[in-house]
Protein backbone atom coordinates (compact mmCIF):
# COMPACT_ATOMS: atom_id res chain seq x y z
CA UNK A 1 0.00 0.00 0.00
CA UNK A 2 1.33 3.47 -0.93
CA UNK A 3 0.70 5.71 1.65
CA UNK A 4 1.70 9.00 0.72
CA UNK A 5 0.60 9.26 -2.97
CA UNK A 6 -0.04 12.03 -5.26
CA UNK A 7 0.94 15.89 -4.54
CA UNK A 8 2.10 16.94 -1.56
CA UNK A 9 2.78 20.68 -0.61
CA UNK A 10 5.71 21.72 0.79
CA UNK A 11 4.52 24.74 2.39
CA UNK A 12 6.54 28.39 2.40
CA UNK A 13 6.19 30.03 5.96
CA UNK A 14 3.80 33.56 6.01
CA UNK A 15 5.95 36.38 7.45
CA UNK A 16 4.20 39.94 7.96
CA UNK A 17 6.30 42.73 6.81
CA UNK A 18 7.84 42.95 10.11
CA UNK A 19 9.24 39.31 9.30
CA UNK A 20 6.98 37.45 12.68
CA UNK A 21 5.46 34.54 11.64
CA UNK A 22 1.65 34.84 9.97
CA UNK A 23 0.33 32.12 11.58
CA UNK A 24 -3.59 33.02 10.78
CA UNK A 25 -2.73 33.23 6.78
CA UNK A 26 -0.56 29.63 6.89
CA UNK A 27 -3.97 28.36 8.22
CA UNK A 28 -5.77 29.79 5.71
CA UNK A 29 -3.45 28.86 2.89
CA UNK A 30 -3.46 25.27 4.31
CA UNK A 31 -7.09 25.24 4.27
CA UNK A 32 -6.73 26.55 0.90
CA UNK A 33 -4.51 24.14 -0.86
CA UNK A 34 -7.19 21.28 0.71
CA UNK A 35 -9.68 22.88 -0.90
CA UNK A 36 -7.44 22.59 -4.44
CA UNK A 37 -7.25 18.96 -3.91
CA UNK A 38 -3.75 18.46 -2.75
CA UNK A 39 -3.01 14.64 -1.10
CA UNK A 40 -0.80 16.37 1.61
CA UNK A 41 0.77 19.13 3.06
CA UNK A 42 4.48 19.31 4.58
CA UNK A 43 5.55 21.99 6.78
CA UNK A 44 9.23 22.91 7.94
CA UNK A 45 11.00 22.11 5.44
CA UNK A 46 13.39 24.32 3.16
CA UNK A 47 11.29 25.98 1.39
CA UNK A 48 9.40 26.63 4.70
CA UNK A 49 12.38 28.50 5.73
CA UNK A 50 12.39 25.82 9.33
CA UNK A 51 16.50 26.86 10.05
CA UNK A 52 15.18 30.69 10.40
CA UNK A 53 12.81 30.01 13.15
CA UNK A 54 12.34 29.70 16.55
CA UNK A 55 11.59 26.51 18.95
CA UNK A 56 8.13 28.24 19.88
CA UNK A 57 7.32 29.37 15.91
CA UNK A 58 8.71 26.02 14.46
CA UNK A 59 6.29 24.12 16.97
CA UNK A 60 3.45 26.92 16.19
CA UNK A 61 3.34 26.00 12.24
CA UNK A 62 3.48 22.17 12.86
CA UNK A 63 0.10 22.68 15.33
CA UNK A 64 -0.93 25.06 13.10
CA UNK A 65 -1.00 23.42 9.86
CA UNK A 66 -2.37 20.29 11.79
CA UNK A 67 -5.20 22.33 12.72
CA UNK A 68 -6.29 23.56 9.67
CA UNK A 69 -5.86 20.02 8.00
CA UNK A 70 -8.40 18.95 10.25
CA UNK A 71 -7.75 15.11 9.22
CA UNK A 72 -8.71 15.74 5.51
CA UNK A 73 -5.22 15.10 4.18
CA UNK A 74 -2.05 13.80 5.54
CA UNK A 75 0.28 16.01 7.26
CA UNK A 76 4.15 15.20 7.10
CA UNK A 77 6.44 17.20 8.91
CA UNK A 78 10.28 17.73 8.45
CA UNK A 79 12.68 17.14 10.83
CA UNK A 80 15.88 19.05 9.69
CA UNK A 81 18.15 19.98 12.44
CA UNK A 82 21.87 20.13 13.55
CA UNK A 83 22.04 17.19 16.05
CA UNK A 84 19.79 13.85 15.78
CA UNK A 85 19.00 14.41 19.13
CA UNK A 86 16.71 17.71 18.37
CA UNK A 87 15.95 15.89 15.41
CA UNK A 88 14.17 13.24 17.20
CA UNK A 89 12.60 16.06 19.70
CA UNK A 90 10.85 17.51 16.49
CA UNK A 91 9.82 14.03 15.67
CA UNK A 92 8.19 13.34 19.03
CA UNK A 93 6.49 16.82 18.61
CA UNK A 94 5.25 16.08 14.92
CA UNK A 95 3.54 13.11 16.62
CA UNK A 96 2.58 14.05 19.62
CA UNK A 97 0.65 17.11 17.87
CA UNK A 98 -0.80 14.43 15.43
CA UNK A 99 1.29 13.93 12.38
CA UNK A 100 0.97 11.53 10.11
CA UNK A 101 4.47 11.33 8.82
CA UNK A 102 8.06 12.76 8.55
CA UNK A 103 10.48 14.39 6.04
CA UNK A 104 14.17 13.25 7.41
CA UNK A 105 17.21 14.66 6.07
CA UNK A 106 20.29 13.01 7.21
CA UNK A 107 22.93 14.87 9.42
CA UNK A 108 23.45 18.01 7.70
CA UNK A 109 26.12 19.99 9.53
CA UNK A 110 29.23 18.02 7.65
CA UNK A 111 29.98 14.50 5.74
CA UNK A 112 28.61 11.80 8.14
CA UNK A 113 29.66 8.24 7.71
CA UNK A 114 27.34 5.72 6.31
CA UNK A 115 27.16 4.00 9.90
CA UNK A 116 26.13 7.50 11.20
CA UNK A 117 23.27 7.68 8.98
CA UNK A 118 22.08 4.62 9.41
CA UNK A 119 22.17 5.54 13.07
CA UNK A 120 20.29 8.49 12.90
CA UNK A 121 17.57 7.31 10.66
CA UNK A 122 17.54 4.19 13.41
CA UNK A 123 16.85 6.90 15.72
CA UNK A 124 14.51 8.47 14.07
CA UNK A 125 12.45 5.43 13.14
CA UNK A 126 11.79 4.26 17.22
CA UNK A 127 9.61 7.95 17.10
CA UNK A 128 6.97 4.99 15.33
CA UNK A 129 5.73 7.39 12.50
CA UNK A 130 6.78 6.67 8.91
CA UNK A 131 9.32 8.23 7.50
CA UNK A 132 10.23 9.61 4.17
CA UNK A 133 13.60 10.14 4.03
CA UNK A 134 14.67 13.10 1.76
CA UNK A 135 18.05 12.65 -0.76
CA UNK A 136 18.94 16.76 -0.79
CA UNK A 137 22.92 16.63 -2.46
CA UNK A 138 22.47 19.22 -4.08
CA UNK A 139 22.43 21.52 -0.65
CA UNK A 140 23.87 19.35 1.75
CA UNK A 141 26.82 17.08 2.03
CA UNK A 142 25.11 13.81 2.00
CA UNK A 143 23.94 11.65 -1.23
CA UNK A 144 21.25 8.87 0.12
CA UNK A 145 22.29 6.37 -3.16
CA UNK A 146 20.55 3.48 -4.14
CA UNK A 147 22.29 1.45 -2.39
CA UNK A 148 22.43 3.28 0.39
CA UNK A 149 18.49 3.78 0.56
CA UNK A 150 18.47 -0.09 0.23
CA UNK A 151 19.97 -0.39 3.54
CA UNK A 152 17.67 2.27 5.39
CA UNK A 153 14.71 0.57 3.66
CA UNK A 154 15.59 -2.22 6.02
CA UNK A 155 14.80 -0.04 9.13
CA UNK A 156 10.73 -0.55 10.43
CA UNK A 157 9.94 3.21 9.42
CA UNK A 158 11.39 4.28 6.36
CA UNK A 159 9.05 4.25 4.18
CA UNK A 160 9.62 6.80 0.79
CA UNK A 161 12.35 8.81 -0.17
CA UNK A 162 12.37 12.48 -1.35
CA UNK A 163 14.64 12.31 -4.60
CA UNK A 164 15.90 15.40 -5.41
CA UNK A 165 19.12 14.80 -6.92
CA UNK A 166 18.15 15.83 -10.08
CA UNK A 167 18.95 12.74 -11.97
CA UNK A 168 15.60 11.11 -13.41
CA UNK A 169 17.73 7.58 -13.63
CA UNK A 170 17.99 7.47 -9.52
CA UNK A 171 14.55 7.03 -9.58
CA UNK A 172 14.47 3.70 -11.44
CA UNK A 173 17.58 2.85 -9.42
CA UNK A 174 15.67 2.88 -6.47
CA UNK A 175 12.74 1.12 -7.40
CA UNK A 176 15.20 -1.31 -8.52
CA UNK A 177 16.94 -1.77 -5.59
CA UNK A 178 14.56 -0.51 -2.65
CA UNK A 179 10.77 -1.28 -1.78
CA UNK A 180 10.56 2.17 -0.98
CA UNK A 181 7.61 4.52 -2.26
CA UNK A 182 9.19 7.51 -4.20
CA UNK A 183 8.30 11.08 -3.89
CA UNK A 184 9.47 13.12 -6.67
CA UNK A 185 11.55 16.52 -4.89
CA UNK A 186 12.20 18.74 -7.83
CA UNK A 187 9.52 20.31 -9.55
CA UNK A 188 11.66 20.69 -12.98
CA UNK A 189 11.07 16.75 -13.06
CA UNK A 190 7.45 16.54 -12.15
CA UNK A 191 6.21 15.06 -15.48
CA UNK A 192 9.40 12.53 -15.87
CA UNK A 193 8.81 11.29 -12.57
CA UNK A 194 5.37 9.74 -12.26
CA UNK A 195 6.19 8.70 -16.04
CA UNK A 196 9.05 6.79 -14.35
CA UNK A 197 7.23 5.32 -11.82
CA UNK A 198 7.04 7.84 -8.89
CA UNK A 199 4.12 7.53 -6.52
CA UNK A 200 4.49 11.16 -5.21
CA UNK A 201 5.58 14.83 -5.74
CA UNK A 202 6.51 17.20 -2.94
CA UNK A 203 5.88 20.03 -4.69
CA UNK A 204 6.99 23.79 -4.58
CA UNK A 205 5.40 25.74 -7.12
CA UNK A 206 2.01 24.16 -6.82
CA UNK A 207 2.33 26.69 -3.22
CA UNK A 208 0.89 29.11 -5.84
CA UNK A 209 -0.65 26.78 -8.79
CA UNK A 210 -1.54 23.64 -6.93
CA UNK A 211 -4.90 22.73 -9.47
CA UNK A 212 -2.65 22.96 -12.21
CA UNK A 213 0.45 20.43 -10.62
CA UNK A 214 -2.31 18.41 -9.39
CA UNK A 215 -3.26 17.93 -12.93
CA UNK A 216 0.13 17.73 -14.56
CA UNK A 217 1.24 14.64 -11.80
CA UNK A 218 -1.98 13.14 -12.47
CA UNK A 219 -1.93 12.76 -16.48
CA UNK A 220 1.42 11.83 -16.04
CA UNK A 221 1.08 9.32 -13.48
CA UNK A 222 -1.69 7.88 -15.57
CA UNK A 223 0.49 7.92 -18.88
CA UNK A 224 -1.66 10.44 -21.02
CA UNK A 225 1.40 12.29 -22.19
CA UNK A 226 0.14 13.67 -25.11
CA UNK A 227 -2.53 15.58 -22.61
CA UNK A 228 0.62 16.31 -19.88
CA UNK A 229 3.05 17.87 -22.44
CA UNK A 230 1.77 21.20 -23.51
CA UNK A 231 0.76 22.07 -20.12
CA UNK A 232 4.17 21.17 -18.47
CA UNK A 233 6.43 23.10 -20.90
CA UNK A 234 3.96 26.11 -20.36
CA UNK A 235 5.20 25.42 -16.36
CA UNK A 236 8.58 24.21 -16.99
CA UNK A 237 10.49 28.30 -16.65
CA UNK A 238 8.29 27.99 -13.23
CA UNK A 239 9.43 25.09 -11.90
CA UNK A 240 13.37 25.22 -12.38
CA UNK A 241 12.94 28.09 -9.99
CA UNK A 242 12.86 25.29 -7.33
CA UNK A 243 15.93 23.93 -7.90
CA UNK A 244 17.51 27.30 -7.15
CA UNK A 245 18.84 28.55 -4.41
CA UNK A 246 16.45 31.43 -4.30
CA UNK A 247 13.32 28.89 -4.39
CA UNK A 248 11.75 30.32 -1.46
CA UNK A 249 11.57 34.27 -2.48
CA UNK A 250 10.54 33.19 -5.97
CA UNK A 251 7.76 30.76 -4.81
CA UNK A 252 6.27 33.46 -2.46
CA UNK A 253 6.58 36.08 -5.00
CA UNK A 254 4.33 33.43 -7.32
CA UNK A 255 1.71 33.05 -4.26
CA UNK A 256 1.11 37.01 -4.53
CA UNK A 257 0.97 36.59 -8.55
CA UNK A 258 -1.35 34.15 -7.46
CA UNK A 259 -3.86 36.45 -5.41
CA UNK A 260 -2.06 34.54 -1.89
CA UNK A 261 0.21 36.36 -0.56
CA UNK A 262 2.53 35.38 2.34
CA UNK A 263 4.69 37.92 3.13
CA UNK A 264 8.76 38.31 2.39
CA UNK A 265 11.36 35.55 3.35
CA UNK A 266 13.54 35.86 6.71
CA UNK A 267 17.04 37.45 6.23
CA UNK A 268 19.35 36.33 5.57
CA UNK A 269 17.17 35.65 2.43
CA UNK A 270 16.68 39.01 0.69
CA UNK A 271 14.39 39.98 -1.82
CA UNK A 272 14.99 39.50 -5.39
CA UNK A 273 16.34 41.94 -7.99
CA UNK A 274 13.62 43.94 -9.98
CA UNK A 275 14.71 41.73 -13.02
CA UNK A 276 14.27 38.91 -11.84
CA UNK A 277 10.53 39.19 -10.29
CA UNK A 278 9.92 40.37 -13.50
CA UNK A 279 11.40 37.28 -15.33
CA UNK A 280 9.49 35.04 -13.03
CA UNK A 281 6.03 37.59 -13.03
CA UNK A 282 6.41 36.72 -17.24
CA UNK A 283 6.78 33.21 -16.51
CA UNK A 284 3.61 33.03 -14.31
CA UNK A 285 1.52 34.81 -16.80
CA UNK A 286 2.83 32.48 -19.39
CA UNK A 287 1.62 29.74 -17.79
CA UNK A 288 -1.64 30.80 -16.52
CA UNK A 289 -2.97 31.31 -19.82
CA UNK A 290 -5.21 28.36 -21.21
CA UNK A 291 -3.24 26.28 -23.74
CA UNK A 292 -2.83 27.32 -27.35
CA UNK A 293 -3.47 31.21 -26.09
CA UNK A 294 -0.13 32.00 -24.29
């Protein structure tokens, strides 16, 4: 049984213009993106901006979020943190405020060895939620390989990965060599990976254009190409913004294109130059428009 299929949100954070935490409007977007028809939401993770906030804000968006979900669609929460041991404290919390699942980096503050990832994903597991473990090399020091994944797939909890490597092959790697559900993590590669055999997509740009990823993941998944095609090159210039390392000011500034706006990022993320909203306000427009009219 798969049990976190289809699109899942990774949520931005709402700041007000003083930079606190909007906790009222990531409640309503929440309750938004339900309404859209996303499978699942995910807060704290990157493009959540988690490593800006506080104990009592990070804790906050995970009830939060949780609460506006009201049990309609799973809610998986990331875990990112220096140590394993306030990785596993965020892991009880996810829980203990009713999660149904986890996003798990491995360490992240240098090159662990593979015995101390195994470790900390063994950790992680005893928390007794499952876990998707998420395969970030491109901004962190650690590649979760196939073979690698093979061996964590072996722990009770692990569940899914988050590939987000970049490389379309990994993902028939590890359905070669795993049993583990896959979870697409780069929206550049959301049509290629359900084609491939992906189960899932944790999704950034559908923050702003979630009916319209939901749709794209779906005629994928489901192998109408022909149908998928035109409407992912009209999103393509979209979603290579999140593989760059200004995803999170880009997304949000797509959220206010989108009539949802949430705010600025925390420094030390500033906001983009006047070019480039405008490269990325041309891109949304683009892609709004019904096919054949853009």
């Amino acid at each position: 049984m798969v049990l976190f299929k289809g699109l899942y949100v990774a949520l931005v954070t709402p700041m007000t213009e003083a930079y606190e935490v909007d906790f009222q409007r990531l409640y309503e977007i929440s309750d938004w993106l339900i309404g859209e028809g996303v499978n699942g939401l995910i807060p704290c993770g990157s493009l959540g901006e988690y490593a800006t906030l506080t104990p009592n804000e990070r804790a906050k968006v995970v009830e939060t979020v949780i609460e506006a979900a009201q049990g309609r669609v799973p809610v998986v929460v990331g875990t990112g943190a220096p140590s394993t041991k306030s990785v596993v404290q965020w892991a009880e919390h996810a829980k203990n405020a009713g999660a149904n699942g986890l996003m798990a980096l491995p360490p992240i503050n240098y090159k662990p060895t593979e015995g101390e990832i195994i470790a900390h994903y063994e950790a992680l597991s005893k928390i007794g939620l499952p876990i998707i473990a998420y395969n970030n090399p491109r901004d962190y020091s650690t590649d979760l390989t196939p073979k690698l994944l093979a061996k964590l797939a072996k722990l009770d909890n692990i569940v899914g990965v988050k590939e987000f490597s970049g490389d379309i092959r990994r993902v028939h790697a590890i359905l070669e060599e795993t049993n583990l559900e896959v979870l697409i993590g780069v929206d550049n590669l959301a049509m290629e990976g359900p084609m491939c055999g992906a189960t899932g997509w944790i999704a950034g740009v559908p923050n702003a254009l979630p009916a319209e990823g939901i749709r794209l993941f779906n005629l994928a998944r489901e192998g109408r190409i022909h149908e998928a095609m035109p409407l992912y090159r009209k999103l393509l210039p979209l979603f290579h913004y999140d593989a760059e390392p200004q995803l999170v000011q880009a997304i949000k500034y797509m959220m206010a294109l989108a009539g949802q706006p949430v705010g600025p990022t925390r420094p030390p993320r500033l906001p983009l130059s006047e070019t480039e909203y405008g490269a990325i306000k041309e891109a949304f427009f683009r892609a709004v428009q019904p096919i054949g009219k853009e």
